[in-house]
Protein backbone atom coordinates (compact mmCIF):
# COMPACT_ATOMS: atom_id res chain seq x y z
CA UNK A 1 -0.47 13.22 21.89
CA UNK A 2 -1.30 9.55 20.91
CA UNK A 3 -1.13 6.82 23.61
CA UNK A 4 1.68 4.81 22.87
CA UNK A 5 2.85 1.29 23.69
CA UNK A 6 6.41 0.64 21.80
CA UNK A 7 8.28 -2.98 21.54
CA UNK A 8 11.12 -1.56 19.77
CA UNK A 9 13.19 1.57 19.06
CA UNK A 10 12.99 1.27 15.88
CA UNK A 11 9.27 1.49 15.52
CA UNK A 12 9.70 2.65 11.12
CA UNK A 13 11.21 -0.87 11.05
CA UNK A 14 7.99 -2.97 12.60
CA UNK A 15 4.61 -2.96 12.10
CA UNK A 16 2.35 -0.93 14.30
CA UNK A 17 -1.66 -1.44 15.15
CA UNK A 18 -3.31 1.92 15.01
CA UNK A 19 -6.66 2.67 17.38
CA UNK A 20 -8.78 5.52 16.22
CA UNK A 21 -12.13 5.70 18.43
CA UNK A 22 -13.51 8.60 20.28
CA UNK A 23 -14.45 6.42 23.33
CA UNK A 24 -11.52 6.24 25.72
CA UNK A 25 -13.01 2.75 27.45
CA UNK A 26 -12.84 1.46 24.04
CA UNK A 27 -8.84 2.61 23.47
CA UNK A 28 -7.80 1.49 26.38
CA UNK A 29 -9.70 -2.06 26.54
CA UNK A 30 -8.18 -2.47 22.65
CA UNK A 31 -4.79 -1.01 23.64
CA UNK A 32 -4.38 -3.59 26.36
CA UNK A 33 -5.89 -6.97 24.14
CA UNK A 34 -3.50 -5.49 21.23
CA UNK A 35 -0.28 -5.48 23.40
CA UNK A 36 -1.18 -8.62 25.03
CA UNK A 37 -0.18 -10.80 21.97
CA UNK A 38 2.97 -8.95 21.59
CA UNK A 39 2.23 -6.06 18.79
CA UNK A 40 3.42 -2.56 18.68
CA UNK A 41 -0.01 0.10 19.38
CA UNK A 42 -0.55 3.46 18.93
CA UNK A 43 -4.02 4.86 20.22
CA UNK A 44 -5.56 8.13 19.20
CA UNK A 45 -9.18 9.82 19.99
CA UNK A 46 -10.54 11.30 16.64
CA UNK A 47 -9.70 10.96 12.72
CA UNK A 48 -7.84 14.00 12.77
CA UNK A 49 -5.16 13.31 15.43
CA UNK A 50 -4.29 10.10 13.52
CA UNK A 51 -4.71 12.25 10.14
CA UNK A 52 -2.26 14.96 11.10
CA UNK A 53 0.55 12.67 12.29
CA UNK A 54 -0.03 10.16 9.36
CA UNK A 55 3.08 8.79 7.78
CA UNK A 56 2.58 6.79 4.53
CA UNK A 57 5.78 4.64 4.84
CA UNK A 58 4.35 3.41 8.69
CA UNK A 59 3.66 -0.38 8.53
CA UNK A 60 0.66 -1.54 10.19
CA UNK A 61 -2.91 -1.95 9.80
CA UNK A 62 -5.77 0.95 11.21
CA UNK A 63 -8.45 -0.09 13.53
CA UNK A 64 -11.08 2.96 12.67
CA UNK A 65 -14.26 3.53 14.37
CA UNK A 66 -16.97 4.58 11.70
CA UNK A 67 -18.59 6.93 13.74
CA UNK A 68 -16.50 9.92 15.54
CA UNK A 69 -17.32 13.56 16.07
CA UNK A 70 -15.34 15.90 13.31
CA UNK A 71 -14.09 13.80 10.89
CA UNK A 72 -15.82 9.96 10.28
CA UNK A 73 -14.10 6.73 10.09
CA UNK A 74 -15.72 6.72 6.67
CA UNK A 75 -14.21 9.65 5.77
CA UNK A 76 -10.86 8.97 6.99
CA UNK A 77 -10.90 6.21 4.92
CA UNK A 78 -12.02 7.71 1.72
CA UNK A 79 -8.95 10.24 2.26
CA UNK A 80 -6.55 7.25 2.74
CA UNK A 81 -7.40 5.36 0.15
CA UNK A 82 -6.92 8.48 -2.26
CA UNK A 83 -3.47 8.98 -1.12
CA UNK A 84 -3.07 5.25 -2.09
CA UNK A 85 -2.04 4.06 1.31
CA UNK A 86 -0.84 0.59 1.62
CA UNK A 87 -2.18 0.40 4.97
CA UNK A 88 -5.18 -2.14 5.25
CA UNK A 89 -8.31 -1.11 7.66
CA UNK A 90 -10.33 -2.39 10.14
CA UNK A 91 -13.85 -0.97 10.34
CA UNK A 92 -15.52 -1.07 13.93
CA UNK A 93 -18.87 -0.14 14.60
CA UNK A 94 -21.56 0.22 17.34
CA UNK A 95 -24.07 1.05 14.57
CA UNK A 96 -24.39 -2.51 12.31
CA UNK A 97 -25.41 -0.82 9.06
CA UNK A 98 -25.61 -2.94 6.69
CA UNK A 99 -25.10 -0.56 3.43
CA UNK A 100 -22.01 1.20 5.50
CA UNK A 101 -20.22 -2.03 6.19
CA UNK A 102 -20.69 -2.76 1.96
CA UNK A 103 -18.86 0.38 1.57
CA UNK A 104 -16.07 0.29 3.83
CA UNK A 105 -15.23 -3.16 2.06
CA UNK A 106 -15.81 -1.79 -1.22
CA UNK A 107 -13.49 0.98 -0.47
CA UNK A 108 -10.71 -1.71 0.82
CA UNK A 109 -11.54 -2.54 4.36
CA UNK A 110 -10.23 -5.99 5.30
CA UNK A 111 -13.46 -6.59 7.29
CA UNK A 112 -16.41 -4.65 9.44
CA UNK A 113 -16.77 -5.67 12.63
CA UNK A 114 -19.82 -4.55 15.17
CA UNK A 115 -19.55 -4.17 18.59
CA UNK A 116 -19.77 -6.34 20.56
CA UNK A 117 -16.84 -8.22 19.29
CA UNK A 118 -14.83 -11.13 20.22
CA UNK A 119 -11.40 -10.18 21.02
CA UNK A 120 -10.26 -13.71 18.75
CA UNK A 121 -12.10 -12.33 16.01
CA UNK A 122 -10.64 -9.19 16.37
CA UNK A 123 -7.12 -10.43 16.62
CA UNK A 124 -8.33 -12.68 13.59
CA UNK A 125 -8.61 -9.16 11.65
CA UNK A 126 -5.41 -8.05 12.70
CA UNK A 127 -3.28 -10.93 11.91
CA UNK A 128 -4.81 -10.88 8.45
CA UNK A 129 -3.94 -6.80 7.88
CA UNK A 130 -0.59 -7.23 9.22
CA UNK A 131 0.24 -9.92 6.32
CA UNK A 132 -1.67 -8.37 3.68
CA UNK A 133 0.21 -5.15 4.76
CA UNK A 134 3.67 -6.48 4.93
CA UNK A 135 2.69 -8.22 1.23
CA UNK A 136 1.41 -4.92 -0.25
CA UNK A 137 5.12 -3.29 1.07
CA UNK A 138 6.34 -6.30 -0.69
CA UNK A 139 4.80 -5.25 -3.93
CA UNK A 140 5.25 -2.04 -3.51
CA UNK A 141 8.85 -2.31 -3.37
CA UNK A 142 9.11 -4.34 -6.42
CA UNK A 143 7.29 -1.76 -8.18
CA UNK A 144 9.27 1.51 -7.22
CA UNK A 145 12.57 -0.67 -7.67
CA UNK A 146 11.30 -1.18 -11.26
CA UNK A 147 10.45 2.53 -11.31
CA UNK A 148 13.92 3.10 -10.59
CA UNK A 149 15.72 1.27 -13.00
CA UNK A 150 13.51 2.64 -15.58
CA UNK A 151 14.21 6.09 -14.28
CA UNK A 152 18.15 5.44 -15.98
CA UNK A 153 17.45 4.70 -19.13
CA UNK A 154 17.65 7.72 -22.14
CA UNK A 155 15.32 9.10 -23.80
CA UNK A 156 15.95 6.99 -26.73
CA UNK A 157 16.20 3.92 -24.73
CA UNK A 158 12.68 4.61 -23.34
CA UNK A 159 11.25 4.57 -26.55
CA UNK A 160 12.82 1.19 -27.83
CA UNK A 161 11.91 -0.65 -24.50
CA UNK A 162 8.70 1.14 -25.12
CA UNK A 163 8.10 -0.55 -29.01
CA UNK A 164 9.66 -3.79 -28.00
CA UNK A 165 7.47 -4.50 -25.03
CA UNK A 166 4.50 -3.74 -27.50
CA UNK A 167 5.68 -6.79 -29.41
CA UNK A 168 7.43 -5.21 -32.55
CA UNK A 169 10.12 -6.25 -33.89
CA UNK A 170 13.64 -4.69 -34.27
CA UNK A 171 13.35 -3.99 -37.82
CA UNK A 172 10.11 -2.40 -37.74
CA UNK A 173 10.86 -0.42 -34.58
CA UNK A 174 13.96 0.63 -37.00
CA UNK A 175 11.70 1.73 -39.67
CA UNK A 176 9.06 3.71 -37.70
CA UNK A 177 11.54 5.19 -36.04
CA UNK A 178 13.85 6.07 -39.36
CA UNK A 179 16.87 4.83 -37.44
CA UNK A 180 19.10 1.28 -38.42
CA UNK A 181 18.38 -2.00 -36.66
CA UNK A 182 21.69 -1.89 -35.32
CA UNK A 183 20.68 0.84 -33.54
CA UNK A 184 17.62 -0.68 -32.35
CA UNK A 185 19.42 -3.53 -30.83
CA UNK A 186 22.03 -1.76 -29.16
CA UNK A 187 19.43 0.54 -27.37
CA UNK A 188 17.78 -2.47 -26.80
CA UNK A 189 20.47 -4.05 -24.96
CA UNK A 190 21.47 -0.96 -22.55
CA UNK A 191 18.00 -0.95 -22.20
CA UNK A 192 17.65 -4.39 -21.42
CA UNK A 193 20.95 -4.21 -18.82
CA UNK A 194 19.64 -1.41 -16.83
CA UNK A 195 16.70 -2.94 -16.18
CA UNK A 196 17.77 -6.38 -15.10
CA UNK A 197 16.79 -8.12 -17.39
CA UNK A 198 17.97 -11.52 -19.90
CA UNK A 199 15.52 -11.40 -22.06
CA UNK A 200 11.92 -10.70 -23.76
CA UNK A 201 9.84 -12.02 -21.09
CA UNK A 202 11.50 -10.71 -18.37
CA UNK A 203 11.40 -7.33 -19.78
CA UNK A 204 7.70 -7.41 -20.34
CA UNK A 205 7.09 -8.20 -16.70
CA UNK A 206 9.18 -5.19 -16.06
CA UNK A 207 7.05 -3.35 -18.03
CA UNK A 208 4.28 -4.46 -16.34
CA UNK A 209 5.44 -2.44 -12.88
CA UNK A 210 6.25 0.41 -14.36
CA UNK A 211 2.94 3.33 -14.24
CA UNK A 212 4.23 5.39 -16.89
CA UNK A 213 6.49 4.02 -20.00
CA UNK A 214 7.04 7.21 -21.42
């Protein structure tokens, strides 16, 4: 079970600081710094643990040490960042290796940190992931609410918001699609009212969060 220290009930509703690190001296001395300033901390002893109990709708940010027996801190990462996570990462390391640290911050790591390290630049790292994490939710919400809307709209009214997006206008939409104008525009209005939008440019930027227009 994961060492837990809890501020809240609620804990889906607040951001949490997750610990992975095989050395229990390490947990514990990061555990206690963590709750000191007042944030939420859950502590666990290999990649796995944290792995099997992951929940991709936990706010947060992951403190991961690179080097663990089973699975890496490199390779927890790899498998996080391919389920998209919007959880940003802390690398920490006894082992400063220069082409591992490029990695992890290729692969998204807000920083890499060697041990020793200061506990201010530590907290530093955290209050950094914590806003880039609540701003990525942020985004992310924006996104799947866009999704949503989109999700209403017919067939029909799919393909319009599709061609007028592109920058066509209603008559040719009309003609490529053998249908009238009218037509056109009043698909082009439900469309438009579904997603929220007044006009052209809002619509675009609607577009513009949405994965899959078709």
């Amino acid at each position: 079970m994961p060492e837990q220290i809890q501020t809240s009930t609620d804990i889906t509703s607040q951001q949490t600081v997750f610990v992975v690190d095989d050395e229990p001296d390490v947990r514990a001395a990061l555990r206690l710094l963590i709750k000191s300033v007042g944030y939420s901390v859950e502590c666990f002893a290999s990649a796995d643990e944290f792995f099997n109990q992951f929940q991709a709708d936990r706010k947060g940010c992951l403190i991961l040490d690179v080097r663990m027996p089973g699975m890496s801190g490199m390779d927890l990462q790899e498998k996080l960042t391919s389920m998209e996570t919007l959880l940003p990462i802390i690398m920490i390391s006894g082992h400063g290796e220069i082409p591992m640290a490029v990695k992890a911050v290729q692969n998204g790591a807000v920083d890499f940190l060697q041990k020793p390290f200061s506990d201010q630049q530590l907290l530093d790292r955290i209050s950094q992931a914590l806003a880039m994490n609540d701003e990525r939710h942020e985004v992310y919400d924006i996104r799947h609410n866009a999704q949503e809307r989109f999700n209403t709209l017919t067939p029909r009214e799919r393909e319009i918001f599709s061609e007028v997006v592109s920058g066509k206008l209603n008559k040719i939409i009309a003609y490529e699609l053998n249908i009238s104008t009218r037509t056109v525009e009043i698909h082009r209005a439900k469309a438009m009212e579904k997603m929220g939008t007044k006009n052209l440019s809002e619509l675009i930027h609607q577009a513009s969060l949405i994965k899959d227009l078709k």
